[in-house]
C-alpha atoms as a PDB file:
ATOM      1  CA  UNK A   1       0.000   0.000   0.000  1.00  0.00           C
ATOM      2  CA  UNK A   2       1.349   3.646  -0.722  1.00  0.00           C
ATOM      3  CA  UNK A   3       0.361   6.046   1.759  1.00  0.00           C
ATOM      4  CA  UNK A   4       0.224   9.795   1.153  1.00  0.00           C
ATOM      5  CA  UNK A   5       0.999  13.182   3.195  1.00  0.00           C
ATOM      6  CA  UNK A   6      -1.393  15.979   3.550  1.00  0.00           C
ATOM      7  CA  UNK A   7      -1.976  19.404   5.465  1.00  0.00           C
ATOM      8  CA  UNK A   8      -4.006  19.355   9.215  1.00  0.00           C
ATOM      9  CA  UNK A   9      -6.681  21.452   8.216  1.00  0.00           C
ATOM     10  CA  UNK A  10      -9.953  21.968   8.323  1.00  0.00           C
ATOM     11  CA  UNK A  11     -10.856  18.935   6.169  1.00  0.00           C
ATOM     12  CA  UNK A  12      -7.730  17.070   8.295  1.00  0.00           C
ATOM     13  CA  UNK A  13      -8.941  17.259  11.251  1.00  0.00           C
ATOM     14  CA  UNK A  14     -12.452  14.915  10.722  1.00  0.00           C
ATOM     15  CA  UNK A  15     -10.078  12.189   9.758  1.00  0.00           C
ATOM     16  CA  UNK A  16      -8.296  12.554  13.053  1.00  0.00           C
ATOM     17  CA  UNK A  17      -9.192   9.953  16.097  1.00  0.00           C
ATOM     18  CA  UNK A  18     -12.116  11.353  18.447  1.00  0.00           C
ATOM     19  CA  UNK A  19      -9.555  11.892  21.498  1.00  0.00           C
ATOM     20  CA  UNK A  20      -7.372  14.396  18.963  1.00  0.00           C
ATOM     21  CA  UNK A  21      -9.847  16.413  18.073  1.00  0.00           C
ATOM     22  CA  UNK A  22     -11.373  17.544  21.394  1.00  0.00           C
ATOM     23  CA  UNK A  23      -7.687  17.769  22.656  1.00  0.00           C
ATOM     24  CA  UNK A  24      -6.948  21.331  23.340  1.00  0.00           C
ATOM     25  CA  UNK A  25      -3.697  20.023  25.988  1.00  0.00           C
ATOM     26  CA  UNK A  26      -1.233  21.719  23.963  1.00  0.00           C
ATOM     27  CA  UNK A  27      -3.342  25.425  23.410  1.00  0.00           C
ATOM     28  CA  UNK A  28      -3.710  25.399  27.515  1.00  0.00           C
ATOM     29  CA  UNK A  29      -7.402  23.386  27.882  1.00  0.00           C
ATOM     30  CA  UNK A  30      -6.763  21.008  30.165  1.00  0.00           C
ATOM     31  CA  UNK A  31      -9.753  18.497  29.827  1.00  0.00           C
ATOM     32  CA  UNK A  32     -10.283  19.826  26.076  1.00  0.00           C
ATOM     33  CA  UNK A  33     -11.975  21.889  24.419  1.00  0.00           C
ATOM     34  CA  UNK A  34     -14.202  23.811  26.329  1.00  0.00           C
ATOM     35  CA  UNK A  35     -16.958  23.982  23.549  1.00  0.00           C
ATOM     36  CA  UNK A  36     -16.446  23.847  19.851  1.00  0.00           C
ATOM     37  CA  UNK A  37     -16.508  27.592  18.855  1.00  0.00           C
ATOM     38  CA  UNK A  38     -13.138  28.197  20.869  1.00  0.00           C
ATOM     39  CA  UNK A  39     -11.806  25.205  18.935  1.00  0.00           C
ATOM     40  CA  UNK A  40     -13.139  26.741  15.926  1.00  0.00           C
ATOM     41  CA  UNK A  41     -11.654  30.173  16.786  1.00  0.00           C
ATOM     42  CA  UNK A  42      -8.495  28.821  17.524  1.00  0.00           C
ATOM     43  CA  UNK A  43      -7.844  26.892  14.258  1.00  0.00           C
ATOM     44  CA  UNK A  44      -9.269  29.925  11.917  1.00  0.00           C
ATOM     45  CA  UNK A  45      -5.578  31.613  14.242  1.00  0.00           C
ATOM     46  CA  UNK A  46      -3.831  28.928  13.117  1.00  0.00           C
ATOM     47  CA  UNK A  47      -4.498  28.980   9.357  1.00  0.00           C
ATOM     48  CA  UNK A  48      -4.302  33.002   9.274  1.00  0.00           C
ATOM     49  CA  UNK A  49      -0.884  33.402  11.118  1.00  0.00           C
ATOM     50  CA  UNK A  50       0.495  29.824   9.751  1.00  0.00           C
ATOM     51  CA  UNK A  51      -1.424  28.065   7.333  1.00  0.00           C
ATOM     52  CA  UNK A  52      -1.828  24.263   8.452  1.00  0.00           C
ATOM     53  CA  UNK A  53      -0.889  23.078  11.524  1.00  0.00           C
ATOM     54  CA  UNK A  54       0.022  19.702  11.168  1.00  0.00           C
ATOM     55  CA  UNK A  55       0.602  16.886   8.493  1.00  0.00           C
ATOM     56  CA  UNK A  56      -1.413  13.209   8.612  1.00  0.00           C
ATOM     57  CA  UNK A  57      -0.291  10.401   6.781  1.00  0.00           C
ATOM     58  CA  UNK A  58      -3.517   8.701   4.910  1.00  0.00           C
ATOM     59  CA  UNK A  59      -3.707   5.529   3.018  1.00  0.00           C
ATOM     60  CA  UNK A  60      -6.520   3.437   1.328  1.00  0.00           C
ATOM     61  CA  UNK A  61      -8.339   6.101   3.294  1.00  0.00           C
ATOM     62  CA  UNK A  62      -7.084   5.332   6.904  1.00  0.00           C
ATOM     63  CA  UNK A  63      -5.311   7.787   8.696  1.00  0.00           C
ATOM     64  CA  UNK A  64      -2.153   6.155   9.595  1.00  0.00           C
ATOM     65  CA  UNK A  65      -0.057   8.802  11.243  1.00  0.00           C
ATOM     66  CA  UNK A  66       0.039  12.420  12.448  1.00  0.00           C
ATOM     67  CA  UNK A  67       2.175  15.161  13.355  1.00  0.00           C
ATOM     68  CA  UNK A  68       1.259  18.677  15.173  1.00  0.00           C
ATOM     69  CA  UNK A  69       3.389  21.869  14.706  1.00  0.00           C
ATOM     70  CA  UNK A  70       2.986  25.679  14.125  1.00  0.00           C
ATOM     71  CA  UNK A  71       4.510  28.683  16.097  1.00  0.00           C
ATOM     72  CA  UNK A  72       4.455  28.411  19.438  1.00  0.00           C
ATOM     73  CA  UNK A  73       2.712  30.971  20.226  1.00  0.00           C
ATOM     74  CA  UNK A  74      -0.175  28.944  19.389  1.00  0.00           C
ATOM     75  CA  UNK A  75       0.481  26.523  21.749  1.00  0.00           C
ATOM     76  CA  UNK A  76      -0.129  28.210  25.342  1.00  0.00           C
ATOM     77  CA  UNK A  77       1.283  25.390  27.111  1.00  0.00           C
ATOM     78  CA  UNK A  78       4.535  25.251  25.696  1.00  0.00           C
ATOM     79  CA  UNK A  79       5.534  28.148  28.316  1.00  0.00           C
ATOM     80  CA  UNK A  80       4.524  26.266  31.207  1.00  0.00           C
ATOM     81  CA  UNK A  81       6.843  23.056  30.569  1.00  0.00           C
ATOM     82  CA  UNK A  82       8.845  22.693  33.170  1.00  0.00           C
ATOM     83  CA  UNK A  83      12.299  22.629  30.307  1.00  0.00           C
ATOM     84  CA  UNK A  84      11.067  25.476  28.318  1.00  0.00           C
ATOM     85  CA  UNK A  85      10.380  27.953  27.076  1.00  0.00           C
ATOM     86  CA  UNK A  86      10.698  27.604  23.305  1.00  0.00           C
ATOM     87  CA  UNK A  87      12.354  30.057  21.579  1.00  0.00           C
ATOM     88  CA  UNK A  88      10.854  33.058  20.199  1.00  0.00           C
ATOM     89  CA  UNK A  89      12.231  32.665  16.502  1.00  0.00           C
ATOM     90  CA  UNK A  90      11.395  28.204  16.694  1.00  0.00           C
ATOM     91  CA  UNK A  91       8.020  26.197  14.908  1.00  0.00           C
ATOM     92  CA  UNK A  92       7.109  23.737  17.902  1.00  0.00           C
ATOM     93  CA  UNK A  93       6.204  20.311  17.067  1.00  0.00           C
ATOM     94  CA  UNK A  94       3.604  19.373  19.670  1.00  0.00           C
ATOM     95  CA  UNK A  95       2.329  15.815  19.140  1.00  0.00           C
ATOM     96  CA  UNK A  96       3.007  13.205  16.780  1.00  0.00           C
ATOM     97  CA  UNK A  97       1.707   9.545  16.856  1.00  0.00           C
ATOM     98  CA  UNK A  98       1.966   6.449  14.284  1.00  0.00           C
ATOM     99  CA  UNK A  99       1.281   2.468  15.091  1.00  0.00           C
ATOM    100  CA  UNK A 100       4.020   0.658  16.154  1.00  0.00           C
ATOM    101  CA  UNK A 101       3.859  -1.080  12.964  1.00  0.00           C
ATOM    102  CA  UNK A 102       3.655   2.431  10.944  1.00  0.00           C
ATOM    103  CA  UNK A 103       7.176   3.930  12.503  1.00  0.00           C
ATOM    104  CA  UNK A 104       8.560   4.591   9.083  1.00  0.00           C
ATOM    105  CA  UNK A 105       5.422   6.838   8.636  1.00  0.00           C
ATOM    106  CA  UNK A 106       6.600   8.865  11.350  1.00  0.00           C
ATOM    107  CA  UNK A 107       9.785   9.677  10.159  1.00  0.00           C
ATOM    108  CA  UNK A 108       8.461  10.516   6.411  1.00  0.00           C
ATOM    109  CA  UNK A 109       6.152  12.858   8.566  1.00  0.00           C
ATOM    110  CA  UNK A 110       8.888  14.701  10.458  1.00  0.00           C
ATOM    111  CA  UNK A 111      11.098  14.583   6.988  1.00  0.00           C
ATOM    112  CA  UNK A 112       7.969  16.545   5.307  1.00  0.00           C
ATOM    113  CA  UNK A 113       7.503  19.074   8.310  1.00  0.00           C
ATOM    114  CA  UNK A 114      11.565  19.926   8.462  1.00  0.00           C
ATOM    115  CA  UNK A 115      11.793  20.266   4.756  1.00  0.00           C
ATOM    116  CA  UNK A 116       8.560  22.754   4.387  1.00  0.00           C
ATOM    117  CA  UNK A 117      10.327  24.695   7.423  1.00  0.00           C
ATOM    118  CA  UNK A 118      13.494  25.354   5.307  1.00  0.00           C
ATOM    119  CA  UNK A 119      11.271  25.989   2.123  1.00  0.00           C
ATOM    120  CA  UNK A 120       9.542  29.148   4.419  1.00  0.00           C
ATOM    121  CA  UNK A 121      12.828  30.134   5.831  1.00  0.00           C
ATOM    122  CA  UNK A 122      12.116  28.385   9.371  1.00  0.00           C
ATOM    123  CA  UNK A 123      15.786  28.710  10.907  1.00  0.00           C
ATOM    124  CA  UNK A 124      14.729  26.640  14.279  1.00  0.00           C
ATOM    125  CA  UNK A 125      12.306  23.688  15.299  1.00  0.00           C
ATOM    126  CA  UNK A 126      12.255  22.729  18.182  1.00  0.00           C
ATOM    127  CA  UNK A 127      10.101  20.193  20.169  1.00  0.00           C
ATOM    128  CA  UNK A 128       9.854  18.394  23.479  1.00  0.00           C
ATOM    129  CA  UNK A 129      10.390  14.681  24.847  1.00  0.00           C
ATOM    130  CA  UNK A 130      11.020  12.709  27.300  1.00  0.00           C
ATOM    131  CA  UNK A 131      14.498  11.701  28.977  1.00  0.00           C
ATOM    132  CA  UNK A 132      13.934   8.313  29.962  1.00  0.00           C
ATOM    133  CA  UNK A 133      10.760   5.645  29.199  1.00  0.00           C
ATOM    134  CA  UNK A 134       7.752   7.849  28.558  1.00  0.00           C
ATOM    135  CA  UNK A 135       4.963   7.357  31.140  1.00  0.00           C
ATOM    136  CA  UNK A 136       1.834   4.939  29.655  1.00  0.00           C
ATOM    137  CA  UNK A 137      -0.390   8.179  29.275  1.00  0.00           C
ATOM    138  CA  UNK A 138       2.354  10.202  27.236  1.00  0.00           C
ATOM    139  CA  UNK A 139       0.151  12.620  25.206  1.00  0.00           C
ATOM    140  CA  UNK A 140       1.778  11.790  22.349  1.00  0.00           C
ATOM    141  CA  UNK A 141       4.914  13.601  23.059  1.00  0.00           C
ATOM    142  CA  UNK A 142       8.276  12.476  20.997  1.00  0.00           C
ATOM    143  CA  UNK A 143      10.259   9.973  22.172  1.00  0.00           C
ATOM    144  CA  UNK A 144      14.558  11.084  22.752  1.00  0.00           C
ATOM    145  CA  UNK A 145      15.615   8.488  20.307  1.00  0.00           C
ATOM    146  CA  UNK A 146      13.393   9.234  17.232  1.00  0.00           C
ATOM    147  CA  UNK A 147      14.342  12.859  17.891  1.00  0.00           C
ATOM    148  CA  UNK A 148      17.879  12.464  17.850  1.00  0.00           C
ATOM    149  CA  UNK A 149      17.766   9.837  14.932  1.00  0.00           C
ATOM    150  CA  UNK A 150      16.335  12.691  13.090  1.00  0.00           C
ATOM    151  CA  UNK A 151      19.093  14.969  13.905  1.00  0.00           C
ATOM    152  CA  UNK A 152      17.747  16.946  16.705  1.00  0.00           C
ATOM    153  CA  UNK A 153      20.259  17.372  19.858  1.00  0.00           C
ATOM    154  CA  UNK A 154      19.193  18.508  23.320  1.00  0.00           C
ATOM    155  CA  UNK A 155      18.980  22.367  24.512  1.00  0.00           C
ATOM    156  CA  UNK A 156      17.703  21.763  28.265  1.00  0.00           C
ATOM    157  CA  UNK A 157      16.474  19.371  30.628  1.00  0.00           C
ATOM    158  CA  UNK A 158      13.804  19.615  34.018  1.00  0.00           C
ATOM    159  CA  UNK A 159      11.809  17.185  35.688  1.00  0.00           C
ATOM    160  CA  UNK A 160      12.503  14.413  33.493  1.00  0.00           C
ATOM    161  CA  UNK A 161      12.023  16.603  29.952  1.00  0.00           C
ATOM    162  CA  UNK A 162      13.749  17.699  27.399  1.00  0.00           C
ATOM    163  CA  UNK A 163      13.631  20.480  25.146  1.00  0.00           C
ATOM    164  CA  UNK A 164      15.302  19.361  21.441  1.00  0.00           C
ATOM    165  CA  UNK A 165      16.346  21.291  18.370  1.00  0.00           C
ATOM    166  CA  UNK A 166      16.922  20.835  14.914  1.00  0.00           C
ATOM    167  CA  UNK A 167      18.758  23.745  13.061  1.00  0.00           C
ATOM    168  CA  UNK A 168      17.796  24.298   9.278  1.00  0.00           C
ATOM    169  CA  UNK A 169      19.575  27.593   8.856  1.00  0.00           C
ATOM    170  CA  UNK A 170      23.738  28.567   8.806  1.00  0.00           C
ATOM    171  CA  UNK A 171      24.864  25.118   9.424  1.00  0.00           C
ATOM    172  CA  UNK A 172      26.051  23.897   6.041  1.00  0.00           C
ATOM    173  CA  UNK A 173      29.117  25.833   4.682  1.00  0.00           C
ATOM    174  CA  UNK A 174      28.120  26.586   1.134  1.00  0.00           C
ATOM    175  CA  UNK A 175      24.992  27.225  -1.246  1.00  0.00           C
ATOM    176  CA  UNK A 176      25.637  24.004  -3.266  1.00  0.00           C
ATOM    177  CA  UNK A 177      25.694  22.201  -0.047  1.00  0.00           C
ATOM    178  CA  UNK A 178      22.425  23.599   0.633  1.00  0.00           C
ATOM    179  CA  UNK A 179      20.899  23.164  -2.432  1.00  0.00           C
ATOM    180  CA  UNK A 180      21.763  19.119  -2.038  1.00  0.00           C
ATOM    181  CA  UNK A 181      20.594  18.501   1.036  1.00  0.00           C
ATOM    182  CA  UNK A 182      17.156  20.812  -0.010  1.00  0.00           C
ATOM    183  CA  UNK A 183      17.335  18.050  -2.938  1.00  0.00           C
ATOM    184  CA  UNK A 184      17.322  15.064  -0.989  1.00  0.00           C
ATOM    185  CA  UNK A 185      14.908  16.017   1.671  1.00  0.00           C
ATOM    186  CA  UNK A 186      12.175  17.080  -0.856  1.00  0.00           C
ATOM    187  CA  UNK A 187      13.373  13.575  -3.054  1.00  0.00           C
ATOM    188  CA  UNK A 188      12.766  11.781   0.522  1.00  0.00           C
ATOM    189  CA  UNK A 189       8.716  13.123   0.633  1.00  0.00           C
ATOM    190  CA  UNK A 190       7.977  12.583  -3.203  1.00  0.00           C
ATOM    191  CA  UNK A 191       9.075   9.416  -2.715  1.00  0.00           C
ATOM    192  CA  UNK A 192       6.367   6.876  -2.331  1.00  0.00           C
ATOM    193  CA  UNK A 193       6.928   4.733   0.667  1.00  0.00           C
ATOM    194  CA  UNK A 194       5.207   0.964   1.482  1.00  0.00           C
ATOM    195  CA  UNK A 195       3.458   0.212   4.264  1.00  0.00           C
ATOM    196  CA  UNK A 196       1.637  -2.410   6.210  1.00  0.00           C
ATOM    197  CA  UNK A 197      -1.813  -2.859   5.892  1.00  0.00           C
ATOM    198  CA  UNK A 198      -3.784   0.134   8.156  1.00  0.00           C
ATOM    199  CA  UNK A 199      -4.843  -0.755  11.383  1.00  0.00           C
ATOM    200  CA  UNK A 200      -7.705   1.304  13.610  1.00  0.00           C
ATOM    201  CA  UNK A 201      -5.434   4.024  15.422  1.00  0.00           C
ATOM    202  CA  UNK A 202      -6.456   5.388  18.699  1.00  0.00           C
ATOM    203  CA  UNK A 203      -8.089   2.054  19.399  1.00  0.00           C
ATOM    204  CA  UNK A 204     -10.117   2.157  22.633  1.00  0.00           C
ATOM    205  CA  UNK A 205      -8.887   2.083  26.537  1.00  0.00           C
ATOM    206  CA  UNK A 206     -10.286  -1.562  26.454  1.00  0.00           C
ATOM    207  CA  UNK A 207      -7.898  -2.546  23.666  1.00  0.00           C
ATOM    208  CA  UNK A 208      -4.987  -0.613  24.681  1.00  0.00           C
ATOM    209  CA  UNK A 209      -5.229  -1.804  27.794  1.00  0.00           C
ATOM    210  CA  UNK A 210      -5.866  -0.246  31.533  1.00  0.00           C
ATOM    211  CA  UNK A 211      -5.458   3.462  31.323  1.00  0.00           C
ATOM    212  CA  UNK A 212      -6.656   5.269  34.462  1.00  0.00           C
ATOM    213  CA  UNK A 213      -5.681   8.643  33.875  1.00  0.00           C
ATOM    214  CA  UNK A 214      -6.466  11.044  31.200  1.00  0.00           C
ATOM    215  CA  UNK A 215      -4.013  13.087  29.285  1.00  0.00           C
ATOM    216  CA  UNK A 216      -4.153  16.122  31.474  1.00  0.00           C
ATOM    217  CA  UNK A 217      -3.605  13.867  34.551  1.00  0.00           C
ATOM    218  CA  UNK A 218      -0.528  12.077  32.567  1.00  0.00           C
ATOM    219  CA  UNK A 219       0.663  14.986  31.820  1.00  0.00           C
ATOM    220  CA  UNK A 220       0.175  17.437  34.947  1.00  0.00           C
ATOM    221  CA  UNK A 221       3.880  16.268  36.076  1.00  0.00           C
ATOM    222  CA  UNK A 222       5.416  18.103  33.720  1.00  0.00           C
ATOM    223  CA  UNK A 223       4.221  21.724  34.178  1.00  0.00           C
ATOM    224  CA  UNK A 224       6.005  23.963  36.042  1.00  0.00           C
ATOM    225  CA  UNK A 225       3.387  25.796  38.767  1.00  0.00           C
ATOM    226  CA  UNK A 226       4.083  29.202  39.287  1.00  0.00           C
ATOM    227  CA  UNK A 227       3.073  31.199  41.873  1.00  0.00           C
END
């Protein structure tokens, strides 16, 4: 089966599992989305100030992987992380999540996302994980391995997270050095890629097994309280 990428948008998001889409974790809603018009509200931000705000990974159909990312500014909850904050001048990747069998989906995802960053003249991305074996209820976040197989290397660490960074801009020496990698990353996503047959994502608690504690309660560990 080839899979292909597209934008998180407005038509994205009704192929995204139920427990995405009234997620608002990341823009500062702890139990969700308060009602839909804030969601609403906040994507029509999104798309004005970034355009979409996320890639999925779709084949036959079935949504087989995602990734979240945009300024972070639109992410209110980036600030409280007990390792950030993110820089000013950085696009934040939030969230991703694939099947275990899906993995290389992931990575074609991130691929996408870092070379549409240098195409728009992103200099920074930056994103958060966690140091050691993520928690069961880990919202998602990226694990330190996949980020650092990617190229990403670590800025700061706090109560057992880090902050990582990839650097698109003033790293390579010369313009034809640039212009290859530019090549190979957009050769990478044009690419068509197998994978196995699509499975039901985000399957239910019963099938995933116990999970006591909701995302804002798995997650609640990692904020830094301020007075």
């Amino acid at each position: 089966m080839i899979f292909q990428l597209q934008e998180l948008d407005r038509a994205g998001f009704e192929l995204l599992p139920e427990d995405c889409q009234v997620c608002g974790w990341w823009q500062g809603h702890d139990d969700g989305w308060p009602d839909s018009h804030k969601a609403d509200s906040w994507a029509e931000t999104a798309i004005e100030r970034f355009g979409g705000w996320g890639k999925l990974a779709v084949g036959d159909g079935e949504l087989l992987g995602m990734i979240q990312y945009g300024p972070s500014v639109l992410f209110g909850r980036s600030g409280d992380l007990a390792c950030g904050p993110v820089s000013n001048d950085a696009v934040l990747l939030t969230c991703s999540f694939a099947h275990q069998d899906f993995q290389p989906v992931r990575k074609s995802l991130l691929t996408a996302v870092l070379a549409e960053m240098k195409e728009r003249q992103v200099e920074t991305v930056e994103a958060f994980c966690f140091e050691d074996v993520p928690p069961e209820n880990e919202c998602r976040l990226f694990s330190q391995d996949f980020l650092q197989d990617c190229g990403f290397y670590p800025v700061r660490s706090s109560r057992g997270l880090l902050l990582m960074r990839f650097e698109l801009g003033g790293v390579l020496p010369t313009k034809a050095a640039k212009q290859k990698t530019r090549r190979r990353l957009l050769e990478r996503i044009k690419r068509t890629a197998p994978a196995p047959a699509p499975v039901a994502l985000c399957r239910s608690a019963a099938e995933r097994g116990p999970a006591e504690r909701g995302p804002a309660e798995a997650c609640a560990d990692l904020v830094t309280v301020c007075p």
